[in-house]
C-alpha atoms as a PDB file:
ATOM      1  CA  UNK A   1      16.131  11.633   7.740  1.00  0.00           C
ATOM      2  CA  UNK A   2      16.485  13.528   4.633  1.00  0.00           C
ATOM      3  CA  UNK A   3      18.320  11.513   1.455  1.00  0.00           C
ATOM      4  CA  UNK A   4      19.694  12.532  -1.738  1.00  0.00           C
ATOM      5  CA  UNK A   5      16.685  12.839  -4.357  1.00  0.00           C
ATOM      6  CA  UNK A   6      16.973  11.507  -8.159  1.00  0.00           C
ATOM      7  CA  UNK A   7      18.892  14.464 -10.323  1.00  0.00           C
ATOM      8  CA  UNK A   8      16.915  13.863 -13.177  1.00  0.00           C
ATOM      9  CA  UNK A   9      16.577  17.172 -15.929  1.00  0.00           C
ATOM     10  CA  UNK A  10      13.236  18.243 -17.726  1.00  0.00           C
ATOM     11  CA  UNK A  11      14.202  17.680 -20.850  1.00  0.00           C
ATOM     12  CA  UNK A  12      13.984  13.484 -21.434  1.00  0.00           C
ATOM     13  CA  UNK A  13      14.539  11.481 -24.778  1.00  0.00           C
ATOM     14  CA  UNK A  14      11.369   9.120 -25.068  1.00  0.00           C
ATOM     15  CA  UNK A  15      12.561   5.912 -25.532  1.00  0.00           C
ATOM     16  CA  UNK A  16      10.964   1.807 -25.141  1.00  0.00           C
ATOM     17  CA  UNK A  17      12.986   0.004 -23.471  1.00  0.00           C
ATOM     18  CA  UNK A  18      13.442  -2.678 -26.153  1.00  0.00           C
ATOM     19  CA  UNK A  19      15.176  -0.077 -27.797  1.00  0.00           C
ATOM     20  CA  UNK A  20      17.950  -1.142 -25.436  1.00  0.00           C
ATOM     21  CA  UNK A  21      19.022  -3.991 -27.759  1.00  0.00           C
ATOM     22  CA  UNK A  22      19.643  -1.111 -30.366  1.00  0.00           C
ATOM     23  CA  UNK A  23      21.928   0.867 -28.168  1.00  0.00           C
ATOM     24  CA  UNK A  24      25.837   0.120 -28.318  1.00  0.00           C
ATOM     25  CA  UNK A  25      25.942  -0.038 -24.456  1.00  0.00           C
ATOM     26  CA  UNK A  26      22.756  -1.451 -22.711  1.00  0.00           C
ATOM     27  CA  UNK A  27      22.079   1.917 -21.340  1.00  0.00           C
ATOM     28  CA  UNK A  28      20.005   4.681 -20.936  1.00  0.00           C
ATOM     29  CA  UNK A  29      21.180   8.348 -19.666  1.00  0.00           C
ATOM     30  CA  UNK A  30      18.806  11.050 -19.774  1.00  0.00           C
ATOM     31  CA  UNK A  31      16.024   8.969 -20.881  1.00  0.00           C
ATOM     32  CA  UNK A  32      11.906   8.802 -20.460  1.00  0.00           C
ATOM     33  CA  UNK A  33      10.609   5.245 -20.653  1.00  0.00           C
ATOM     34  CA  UNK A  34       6.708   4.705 -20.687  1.00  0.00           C
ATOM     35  CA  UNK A  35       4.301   1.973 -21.075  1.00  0.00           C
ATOM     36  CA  UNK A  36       6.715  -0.399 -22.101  1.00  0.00           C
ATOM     37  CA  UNK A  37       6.626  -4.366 -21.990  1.00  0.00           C
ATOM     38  CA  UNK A  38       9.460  -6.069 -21.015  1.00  0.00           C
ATOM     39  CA  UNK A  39       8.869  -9.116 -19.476  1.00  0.00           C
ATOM     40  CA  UNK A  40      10.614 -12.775 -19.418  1.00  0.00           C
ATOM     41  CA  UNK A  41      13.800 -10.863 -20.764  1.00  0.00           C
ATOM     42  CA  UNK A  42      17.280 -11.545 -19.908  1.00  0.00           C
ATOM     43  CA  UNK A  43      19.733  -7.961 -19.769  1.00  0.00           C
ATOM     44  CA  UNK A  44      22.992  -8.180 -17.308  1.00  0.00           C
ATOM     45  CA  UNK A  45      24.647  -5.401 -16.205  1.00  0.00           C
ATOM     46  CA  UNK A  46      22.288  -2.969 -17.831  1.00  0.00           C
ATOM     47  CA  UNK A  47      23.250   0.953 -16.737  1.00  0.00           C
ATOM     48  CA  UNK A  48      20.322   3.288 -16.370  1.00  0.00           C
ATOM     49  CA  UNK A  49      21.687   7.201 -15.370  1.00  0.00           C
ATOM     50  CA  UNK A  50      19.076   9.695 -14.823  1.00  0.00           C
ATOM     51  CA  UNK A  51      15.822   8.339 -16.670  1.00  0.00           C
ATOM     52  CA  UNK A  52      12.342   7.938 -15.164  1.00  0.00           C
ATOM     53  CA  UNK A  53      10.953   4.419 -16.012  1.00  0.00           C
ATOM     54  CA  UNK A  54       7.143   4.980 -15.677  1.00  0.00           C
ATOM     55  CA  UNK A  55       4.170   2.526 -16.545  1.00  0.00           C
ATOM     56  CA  UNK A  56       5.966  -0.483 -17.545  1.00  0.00           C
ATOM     57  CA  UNK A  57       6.358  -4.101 -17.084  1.00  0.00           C
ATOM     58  CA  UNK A  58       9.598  -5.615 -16.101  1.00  0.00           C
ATOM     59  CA  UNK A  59       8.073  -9.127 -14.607  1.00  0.00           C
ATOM     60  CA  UNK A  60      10.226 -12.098 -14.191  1.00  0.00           C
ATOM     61  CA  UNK A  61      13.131 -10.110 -16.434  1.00  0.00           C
ATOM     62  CA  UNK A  62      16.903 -10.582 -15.425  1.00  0.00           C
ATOM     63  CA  UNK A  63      18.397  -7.571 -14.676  1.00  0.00           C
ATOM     64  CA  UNK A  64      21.246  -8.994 -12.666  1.00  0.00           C
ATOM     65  CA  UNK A  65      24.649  -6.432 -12.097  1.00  0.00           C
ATOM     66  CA  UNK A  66      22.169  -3.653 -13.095  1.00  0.00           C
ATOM     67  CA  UNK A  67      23.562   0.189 -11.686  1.00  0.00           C
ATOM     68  CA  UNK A  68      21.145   2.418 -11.249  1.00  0.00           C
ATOM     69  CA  UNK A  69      21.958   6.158 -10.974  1.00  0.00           C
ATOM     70  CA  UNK A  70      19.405   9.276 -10.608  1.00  0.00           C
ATOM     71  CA  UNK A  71      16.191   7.059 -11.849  1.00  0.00           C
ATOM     72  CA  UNK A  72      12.802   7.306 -10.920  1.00  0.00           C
ATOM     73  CA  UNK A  73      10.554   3.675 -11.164  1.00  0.00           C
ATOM     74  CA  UNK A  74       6.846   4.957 -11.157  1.00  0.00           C
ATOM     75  CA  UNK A  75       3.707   2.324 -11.417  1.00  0.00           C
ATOM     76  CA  UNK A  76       6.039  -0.255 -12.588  1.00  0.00           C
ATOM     77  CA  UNK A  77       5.934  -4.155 -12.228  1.00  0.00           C
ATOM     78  CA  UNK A  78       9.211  -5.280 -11.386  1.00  0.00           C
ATOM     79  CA  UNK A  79       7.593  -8.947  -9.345  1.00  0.00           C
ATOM     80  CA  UNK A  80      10.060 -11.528  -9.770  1.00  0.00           C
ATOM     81  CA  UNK A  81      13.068  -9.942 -11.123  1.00  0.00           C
ATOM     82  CA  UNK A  82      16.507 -10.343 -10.925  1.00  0.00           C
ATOM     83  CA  UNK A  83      18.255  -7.824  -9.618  1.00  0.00           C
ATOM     84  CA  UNK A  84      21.084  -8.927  -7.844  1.00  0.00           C
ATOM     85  CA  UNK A  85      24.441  -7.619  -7.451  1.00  0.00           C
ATOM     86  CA  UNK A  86      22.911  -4.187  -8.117  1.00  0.00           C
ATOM     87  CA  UNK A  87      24.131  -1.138  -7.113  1.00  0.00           C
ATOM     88  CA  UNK A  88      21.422   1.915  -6.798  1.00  0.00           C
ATOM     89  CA  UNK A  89      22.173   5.874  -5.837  1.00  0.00           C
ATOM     90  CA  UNK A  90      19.841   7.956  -5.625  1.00  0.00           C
ATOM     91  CA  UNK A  91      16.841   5.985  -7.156  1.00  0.00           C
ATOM     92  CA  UNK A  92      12.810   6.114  -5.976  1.00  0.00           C
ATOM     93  CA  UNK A  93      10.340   3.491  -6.174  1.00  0.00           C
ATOM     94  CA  UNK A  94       6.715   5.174  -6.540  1.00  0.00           C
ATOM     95  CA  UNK A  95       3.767   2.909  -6.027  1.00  0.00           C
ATOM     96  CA  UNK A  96       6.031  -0.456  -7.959  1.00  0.00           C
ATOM     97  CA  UNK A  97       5.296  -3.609  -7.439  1.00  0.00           C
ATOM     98  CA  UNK A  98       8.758  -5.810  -6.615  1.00  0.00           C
ATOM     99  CA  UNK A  99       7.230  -8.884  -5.331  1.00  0.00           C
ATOM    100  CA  UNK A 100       9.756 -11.837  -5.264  1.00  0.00           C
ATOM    101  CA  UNK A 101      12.331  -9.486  -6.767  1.00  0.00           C
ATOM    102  CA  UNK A 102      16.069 -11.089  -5.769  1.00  0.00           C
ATOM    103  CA  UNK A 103      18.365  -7.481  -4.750  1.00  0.00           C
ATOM    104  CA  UNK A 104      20.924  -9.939  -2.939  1.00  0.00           C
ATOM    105  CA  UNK A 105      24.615  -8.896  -2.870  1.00  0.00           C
ATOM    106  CA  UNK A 106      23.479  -5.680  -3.628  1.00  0.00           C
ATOM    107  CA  UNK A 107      24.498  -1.700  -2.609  1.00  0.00           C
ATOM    108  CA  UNK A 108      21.263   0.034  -2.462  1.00  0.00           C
ATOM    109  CA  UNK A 109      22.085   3.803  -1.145  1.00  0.00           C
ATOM    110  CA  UNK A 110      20.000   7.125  -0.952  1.00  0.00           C
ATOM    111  CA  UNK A 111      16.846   5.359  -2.206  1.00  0.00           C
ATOM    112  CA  UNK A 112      13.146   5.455  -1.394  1.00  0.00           C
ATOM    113  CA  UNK A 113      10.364   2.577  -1.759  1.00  0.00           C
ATOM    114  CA  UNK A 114       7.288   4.537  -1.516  1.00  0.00           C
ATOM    115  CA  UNK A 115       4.029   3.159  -1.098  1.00  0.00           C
ATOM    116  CA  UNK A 116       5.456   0.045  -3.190  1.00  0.00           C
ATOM    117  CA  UNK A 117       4.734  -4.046  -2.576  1.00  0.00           C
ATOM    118  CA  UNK A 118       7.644  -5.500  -1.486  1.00  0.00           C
ATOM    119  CA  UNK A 119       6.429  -8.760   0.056  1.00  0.00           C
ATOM    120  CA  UNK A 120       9.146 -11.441  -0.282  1.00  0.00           C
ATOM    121  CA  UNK A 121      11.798  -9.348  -1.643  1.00  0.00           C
ATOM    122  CA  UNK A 122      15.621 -11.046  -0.819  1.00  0.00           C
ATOM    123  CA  UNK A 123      17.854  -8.282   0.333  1.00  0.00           C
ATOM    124  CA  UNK A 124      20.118 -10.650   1.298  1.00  0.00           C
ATOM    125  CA  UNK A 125      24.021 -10.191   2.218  1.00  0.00           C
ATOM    126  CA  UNK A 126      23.446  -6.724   0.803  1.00  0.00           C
ATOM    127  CA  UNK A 127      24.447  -2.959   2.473  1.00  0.00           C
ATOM    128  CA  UNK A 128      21.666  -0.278   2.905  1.00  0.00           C
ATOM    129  CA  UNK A 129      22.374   2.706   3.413  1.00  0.00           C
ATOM    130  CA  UNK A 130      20.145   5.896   3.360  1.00  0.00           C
ATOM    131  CA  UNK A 131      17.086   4.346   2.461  1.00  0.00           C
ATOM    132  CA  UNK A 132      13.538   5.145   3.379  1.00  0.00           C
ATOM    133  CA  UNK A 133      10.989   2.845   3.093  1.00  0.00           C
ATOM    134  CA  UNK A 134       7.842   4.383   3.362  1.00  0.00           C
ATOM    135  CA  UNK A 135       4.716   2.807   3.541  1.00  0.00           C
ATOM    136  CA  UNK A 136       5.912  -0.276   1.996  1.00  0.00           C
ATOM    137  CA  UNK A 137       4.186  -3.745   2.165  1.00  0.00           C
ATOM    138  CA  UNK A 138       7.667  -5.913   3.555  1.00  0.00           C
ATOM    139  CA  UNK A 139       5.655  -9.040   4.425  1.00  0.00           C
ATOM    140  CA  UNK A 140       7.905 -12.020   4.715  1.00  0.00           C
ATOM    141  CA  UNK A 141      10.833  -9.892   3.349  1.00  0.00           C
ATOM    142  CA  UNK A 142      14.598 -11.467   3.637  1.00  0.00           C
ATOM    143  CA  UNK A 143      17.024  -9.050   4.812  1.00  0.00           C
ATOM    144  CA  UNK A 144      19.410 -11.900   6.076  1.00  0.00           C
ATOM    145  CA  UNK A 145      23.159 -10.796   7.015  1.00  0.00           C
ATOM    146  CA  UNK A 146      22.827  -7.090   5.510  1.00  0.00           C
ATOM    147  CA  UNK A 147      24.267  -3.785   7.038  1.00  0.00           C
ATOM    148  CA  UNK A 148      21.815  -0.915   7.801  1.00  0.00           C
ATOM    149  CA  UNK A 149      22.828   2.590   8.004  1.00  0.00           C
ATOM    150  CA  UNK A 150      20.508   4.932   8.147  1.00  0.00           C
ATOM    151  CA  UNK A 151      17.613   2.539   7.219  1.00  0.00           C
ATOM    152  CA  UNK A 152      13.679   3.633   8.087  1.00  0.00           C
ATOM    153  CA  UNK A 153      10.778   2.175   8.160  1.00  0.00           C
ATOM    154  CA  UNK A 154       8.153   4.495   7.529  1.00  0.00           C
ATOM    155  CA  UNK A 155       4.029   2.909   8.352  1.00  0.00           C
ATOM    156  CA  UNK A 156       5.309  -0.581   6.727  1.00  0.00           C
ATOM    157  CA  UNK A 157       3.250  -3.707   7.159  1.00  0.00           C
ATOM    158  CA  UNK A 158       6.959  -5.958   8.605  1.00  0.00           C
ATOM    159  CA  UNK A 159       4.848  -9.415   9.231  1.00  0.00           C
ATOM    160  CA  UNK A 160       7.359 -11.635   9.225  1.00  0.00           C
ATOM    161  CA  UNK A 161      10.409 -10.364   7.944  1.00  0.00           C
ATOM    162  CA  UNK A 162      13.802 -11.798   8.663  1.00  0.00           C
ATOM    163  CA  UNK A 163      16.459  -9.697  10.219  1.00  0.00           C
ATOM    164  CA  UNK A 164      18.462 -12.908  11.481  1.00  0.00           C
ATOM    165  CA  UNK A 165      22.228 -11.813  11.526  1.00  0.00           C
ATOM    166  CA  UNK A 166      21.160  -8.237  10.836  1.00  0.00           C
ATOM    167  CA  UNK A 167      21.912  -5.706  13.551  1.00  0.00           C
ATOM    168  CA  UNK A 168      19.192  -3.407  13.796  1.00  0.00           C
ATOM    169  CA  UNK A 169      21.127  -0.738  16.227  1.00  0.00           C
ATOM    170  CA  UNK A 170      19.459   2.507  15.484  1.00  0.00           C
ATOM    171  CA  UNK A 171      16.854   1.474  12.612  1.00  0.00           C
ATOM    172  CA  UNK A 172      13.498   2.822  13.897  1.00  0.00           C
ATOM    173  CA  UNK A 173      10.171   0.565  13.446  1.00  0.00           C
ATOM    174  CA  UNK A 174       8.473   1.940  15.989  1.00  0.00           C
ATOM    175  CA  UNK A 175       5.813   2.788  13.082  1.00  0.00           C
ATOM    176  CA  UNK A 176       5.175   0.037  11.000  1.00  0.00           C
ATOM    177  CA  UNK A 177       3.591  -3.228  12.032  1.00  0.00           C
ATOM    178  CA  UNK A 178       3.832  -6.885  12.430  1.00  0.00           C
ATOM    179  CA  UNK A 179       2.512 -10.155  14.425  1.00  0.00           C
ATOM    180  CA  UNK A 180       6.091 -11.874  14.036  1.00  0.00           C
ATOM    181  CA  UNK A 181       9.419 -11.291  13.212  1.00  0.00           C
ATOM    182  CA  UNK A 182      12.730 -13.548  13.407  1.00  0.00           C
ATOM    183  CA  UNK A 183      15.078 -11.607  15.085  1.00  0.00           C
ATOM    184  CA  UNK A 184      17.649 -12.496  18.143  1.00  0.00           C
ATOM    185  CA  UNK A 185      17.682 -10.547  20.941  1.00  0.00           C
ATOM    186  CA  UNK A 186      21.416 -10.108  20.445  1.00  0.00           C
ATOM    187  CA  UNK A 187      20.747  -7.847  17.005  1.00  0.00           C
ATOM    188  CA  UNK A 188      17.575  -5.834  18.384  1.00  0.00           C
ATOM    189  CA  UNK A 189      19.785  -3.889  20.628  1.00  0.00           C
ATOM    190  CA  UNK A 190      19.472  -0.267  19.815  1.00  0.00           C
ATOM    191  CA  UNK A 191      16.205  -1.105  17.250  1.00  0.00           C
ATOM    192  CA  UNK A 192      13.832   1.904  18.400  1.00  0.00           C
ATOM    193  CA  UNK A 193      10.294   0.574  18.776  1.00  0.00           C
ATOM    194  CA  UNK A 194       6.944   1.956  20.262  1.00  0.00           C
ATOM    195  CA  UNK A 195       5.346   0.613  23.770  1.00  0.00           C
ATOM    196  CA  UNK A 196       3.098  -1.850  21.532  1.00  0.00           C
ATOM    197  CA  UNK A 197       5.825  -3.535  20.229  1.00  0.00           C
ATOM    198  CA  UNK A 198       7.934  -4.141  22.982  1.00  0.00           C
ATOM    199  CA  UNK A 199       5.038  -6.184  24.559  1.00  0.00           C
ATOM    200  CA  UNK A 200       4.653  -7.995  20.755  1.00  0.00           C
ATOM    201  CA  UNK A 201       8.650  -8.886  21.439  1.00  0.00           C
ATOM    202  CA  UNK A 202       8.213  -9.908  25.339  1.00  0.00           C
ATOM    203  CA  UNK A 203       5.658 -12.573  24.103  1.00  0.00           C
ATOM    204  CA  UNK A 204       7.851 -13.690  21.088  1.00  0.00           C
ATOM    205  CA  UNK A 205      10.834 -14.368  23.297  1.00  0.00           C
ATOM    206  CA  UNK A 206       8.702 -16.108  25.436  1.00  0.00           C
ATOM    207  CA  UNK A 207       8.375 -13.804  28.329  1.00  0.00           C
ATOM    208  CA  UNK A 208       5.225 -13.283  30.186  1.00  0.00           C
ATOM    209  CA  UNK A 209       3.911  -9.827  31.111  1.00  0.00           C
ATOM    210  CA  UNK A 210       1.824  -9.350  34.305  1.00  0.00           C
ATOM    211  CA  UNK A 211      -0.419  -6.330  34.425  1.00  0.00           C
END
């Protein structure tokens, strides 16, 4: 599935990102932001438009109503954040750490977790669309009530995620991994999975296979 990449241009302003608090909108467009602390902060409705965040801590920082447009996260510590209500286009995760992060109510479109920890993470009530998750640790991760379009799950450890009220019609998972997963048999209609797995689902819904 190919998605929109990041537009972001060569030439960045260097910026810390407590330099926000200076800025007469809490935003940053065309920006470079490295090996910055920011942690334990509180900044709603922040607006980040093509900038590359690389190197920096963001734990346990409230970033609630945040809109995210042509940004690239790299090496970053986002565990524990708040970032719902968000709305994300064309953003990449690179090797980020989002454990515990809330992205409920969110619209998270043309975006890529890559090789990022995303155990616990509440997606919640929130619409994906055109997102790639690719090798991504997902263990225990909440995706609760949300629409997928055009959702895949690339190698990703799934041990037990929720999809309960999700319908997974078309989402292929057939190469990640997991020993359990709540999901009704109702909403994995259509899911694509490999041979494996539809033994690992016979034996969750109880059913017992004779060779």
């Amino acid at each position: 599935m190919k998605i929109d990449n990041p537009k972001i241009p060569e030439d960045l302003t260097e910026k810390r990102f407590t330099d926000i608090f200076y800025e007469e909108d809490t935003e940053f467009e065309m920006c470079m932001v490295t090996d910055s602390e920011f942690a334990d902060e509180r900044l709603e409705r922040m607006r980040l438009y093509k900038t590359v965040i690389r190197n920096c801590n963001l734990k346990n920082t409230d970033f609630s109503r945040i809109d995210l447009t042509d940004v690239c996260f790299e090496n970053c510590d986002l565990s524990n954040a708040n970032l719902g209500n968000a709305s994300m286009n064309r953003v990449e995760f690179l090797n980020c750490k989002l454990l515990g992060c809330n992205l409920t109510d969110s619209y998270i479109g043309n975006t890529r977790f890559r090789e990022s920890i995303l155990n616990m993470v509440a997606f919640g009530n929130s619409k994906l669309e055109k997102v790639i998750f690719d090798d991504a640790a997902l263990e225990s991760v909440d995706l609760f009530d949300c629409k997928l379009k055009k959702v895949e799950f690339l190698s990703c450890n799934l041990n037990g995620a929720n999809f309960e009220e999700t319908p997974l019609k078309g989402i292929d998972i057939s190469s990640s991994h997991f020993d359990s997963l709540t999901v009704s048999i109702e909403n994995l209609k259509g899911c694509i999975i490999s041979t494996s797995q539809a033994i690992q689902f016979a034996s969750l819904f109880g059913l017992k296979i004779k060779q």
